[in-house]
C-alpha atoms as a PDB file:
ATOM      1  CA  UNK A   1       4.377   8.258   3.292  1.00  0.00           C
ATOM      2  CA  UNK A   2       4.283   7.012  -0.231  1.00  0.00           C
ATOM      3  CA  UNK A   3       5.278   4.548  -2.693  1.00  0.00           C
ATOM      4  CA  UNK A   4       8.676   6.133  -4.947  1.00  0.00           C
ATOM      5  CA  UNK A   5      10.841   4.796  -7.459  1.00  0.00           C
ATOM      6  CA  UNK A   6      14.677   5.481  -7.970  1.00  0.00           C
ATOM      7  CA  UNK A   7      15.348   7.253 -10.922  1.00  0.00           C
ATOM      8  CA  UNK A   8      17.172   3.959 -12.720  1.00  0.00           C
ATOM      9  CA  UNK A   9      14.186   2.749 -11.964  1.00  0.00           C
ATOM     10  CA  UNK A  10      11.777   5.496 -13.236  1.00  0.00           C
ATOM     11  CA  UNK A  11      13.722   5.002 -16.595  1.00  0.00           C
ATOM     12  CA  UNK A  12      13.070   1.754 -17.051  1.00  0.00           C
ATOM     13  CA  UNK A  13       9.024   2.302 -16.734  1.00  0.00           C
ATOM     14  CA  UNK A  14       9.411   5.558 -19.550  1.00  0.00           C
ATOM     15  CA  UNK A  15      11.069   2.582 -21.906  1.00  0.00           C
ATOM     16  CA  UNK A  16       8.687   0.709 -20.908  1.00  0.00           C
ATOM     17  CA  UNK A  17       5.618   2.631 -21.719  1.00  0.00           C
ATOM     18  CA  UNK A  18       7.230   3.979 -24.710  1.00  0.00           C
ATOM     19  CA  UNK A  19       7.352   0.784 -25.996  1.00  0.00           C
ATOM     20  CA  UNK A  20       4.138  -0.214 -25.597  1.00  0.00           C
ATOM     21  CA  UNK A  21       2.703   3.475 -27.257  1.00  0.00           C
ATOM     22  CA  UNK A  22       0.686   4.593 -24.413  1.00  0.00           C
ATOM     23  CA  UNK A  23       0.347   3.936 -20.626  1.00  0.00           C
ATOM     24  CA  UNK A  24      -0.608   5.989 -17.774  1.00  0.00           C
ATOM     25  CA  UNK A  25       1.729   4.681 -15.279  1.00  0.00           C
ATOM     26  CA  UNK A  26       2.827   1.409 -13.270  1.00  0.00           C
ATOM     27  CA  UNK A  27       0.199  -0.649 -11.441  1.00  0.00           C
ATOM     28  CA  UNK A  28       2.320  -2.024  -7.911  1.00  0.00           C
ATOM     29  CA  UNK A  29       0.351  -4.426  -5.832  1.00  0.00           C
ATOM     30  CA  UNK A  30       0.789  -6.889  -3.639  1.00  0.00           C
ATOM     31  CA  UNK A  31      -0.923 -10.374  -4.111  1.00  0.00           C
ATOM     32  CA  UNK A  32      -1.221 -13.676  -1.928  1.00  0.00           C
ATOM     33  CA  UNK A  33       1.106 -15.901  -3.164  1.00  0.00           C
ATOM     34  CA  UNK A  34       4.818 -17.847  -2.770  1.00  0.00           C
ATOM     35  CA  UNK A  35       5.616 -19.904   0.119  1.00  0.00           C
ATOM     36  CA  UNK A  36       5.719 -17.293   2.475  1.00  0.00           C
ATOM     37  CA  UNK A  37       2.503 -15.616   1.813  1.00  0.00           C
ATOM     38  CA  UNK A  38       2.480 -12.543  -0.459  1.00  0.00           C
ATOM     39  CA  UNK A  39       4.351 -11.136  -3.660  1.00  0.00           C
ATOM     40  CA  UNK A  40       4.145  -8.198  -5.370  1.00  0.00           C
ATOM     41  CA  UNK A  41       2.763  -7.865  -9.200  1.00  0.00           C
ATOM     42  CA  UNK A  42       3.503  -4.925 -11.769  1.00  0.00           C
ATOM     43  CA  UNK A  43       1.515  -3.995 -14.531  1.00  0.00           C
ATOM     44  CA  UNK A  44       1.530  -1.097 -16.958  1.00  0.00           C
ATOM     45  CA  UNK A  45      -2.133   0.617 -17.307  1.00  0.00           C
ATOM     46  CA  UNK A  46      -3.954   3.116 -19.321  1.00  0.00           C
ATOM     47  CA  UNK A  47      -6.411   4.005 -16.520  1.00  0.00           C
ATOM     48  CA  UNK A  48      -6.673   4.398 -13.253  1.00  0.00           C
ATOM     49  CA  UNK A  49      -9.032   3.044 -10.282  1.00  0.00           C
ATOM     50  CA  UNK A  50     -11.187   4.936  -8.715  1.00  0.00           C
ATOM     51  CA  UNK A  51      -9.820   3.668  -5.358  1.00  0.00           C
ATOM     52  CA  UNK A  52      -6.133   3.992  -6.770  1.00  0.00           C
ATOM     53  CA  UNK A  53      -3.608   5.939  -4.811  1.00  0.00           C
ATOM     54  CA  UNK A  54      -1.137   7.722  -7.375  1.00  0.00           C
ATOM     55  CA  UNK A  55       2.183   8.609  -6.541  1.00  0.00           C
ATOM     56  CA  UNK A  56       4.224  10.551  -9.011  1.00  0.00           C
ATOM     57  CA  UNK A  57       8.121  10.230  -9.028  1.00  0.00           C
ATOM     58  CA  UNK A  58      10.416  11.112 -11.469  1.00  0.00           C
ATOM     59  CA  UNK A  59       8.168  11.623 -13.696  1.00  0.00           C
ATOM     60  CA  UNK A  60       6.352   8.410 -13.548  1.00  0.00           C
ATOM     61  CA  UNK A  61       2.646   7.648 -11.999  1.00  0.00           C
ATOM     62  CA  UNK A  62       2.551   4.651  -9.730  1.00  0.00           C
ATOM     63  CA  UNK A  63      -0.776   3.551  -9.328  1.00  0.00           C
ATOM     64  CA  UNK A  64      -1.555   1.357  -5.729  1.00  0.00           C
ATOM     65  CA  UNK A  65      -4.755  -0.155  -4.478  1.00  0.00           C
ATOM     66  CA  UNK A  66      -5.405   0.517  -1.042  1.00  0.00           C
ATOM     67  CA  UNK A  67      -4.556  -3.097   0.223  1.00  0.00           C
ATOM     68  CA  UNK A  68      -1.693  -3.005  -1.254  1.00  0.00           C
ATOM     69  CA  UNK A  69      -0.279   0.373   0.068  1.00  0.00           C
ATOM     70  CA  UNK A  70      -1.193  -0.818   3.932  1.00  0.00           C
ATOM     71  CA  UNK A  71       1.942  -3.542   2.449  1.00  0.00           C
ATOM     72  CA  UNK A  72       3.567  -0.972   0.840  1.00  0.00           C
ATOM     73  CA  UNK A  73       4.023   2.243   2.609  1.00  0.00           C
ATOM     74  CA  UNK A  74       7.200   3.677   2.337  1.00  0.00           C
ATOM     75  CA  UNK A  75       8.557   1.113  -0.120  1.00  0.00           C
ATOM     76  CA  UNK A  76      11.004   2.583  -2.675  1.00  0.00           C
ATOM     77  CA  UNK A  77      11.468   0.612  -5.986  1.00  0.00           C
ATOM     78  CA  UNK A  78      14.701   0.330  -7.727  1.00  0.00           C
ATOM     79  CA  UNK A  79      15.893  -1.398 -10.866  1.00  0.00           C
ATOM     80  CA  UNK A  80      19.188  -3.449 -10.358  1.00  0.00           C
ATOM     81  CA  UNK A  81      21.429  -5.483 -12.553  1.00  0.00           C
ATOM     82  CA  UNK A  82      23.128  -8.114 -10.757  1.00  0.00           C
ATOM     83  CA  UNK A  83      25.439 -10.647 -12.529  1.00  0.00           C
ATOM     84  CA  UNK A  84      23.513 -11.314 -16.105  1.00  0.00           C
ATOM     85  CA  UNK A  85      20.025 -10.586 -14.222  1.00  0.00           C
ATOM     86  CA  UNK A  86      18.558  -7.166 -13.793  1.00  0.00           C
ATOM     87  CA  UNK A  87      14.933  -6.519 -12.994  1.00  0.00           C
ATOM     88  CA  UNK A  88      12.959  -4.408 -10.788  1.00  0.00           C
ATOM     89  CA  UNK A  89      13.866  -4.565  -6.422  1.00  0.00           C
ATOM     90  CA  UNK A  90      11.346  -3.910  -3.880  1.00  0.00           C
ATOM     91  CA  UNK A  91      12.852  -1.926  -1.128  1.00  0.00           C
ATOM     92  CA  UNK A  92      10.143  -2.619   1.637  1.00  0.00           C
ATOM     93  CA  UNK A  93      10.607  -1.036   4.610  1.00  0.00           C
ATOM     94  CA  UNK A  94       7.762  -3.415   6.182  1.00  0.00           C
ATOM     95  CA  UNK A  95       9.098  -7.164   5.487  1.00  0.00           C
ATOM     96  CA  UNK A  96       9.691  -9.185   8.386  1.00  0.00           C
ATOM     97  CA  UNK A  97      10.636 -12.317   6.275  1.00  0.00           C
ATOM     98  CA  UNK A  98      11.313 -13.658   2.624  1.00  0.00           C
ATOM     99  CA  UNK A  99      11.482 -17.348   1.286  1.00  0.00           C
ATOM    100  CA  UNK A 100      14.186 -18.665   0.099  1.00  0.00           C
ATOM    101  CA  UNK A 101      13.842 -17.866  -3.383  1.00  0.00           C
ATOM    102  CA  UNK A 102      13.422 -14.232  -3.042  1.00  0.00           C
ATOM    103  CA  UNK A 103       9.738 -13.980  -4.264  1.00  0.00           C
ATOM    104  CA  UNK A 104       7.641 -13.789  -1.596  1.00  0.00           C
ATOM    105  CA  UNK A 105       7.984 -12.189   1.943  1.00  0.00           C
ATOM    106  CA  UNK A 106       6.052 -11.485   4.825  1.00  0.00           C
ATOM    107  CA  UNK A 107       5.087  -8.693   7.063  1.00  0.00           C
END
C-alpha cells in the first residue's frame, strides 16, 4: 500500500513548490500531539531521508518516514474547500477516533 494524493490535491503541492522556486516533494508525517494523541505535519523539502519512503502521484513526490507510514498506510490526501476554508484532508483509512476539533485522531 502507499501514501497518494488526489489530483486537486497534487495541484495544490505543484503551486506550492512553484512558489517557493524549488522543492523535491511534500514531507507527510505524523507527530504526537492534540488531545487525542497524534496529528499529522506537512512540509515542503529539497531532499530526501535516507530512511524516507517516496511515493509518486500525479506527478508529485511524497516523502514519509517510516513511523509515520505504519500511521499512514493507505491514506489518500485530498485538498477540499468547505464554506470560506479549504486546506489539505487526510483520508486515513486507519483512525479509530478524532477530537473534537478535527486535529488530532487516534489509531
Amino acid at each position: 500500500m502507499a501514501v497518494t494524493l488526489t489530483e486537486k490535491a497534487a495541484r495544490q503541492v505543484k503551486k506550492h513548490l512553484d512558489a517557493r522556486g524549488s522543492g523535491l516533494g511534500l514531507r507527510v508525517a505524523v507527530k504526537t500531539s492534540g488531545c487525542s494523541g497524534l496529528a499529522y505535519a506537512l512540509e515542503f523539502v529539497d531532499e530526501s531521508a535516507p530512511e524516507d519512503q517516496t511515493f509518486e502521484c500525479h506527478g508529485v513526490t511524497l516523502l514519509v518516514d517510516p513511523k509515520s507510514l505504519a500511521y499512514m498506510e493507505g491514506t489518500e490526501l485530498d485538498y477540499v474547500r468547505e464554506g470560506l476554508n479549504e486546506g489539505f484532508k487526510f483520508n486515513n483509512p486507519n483512525v479509530k477516533g478524532e477530537c473534537g476539533c478535527g486535529e488530532s485522531f487516534t489509531v
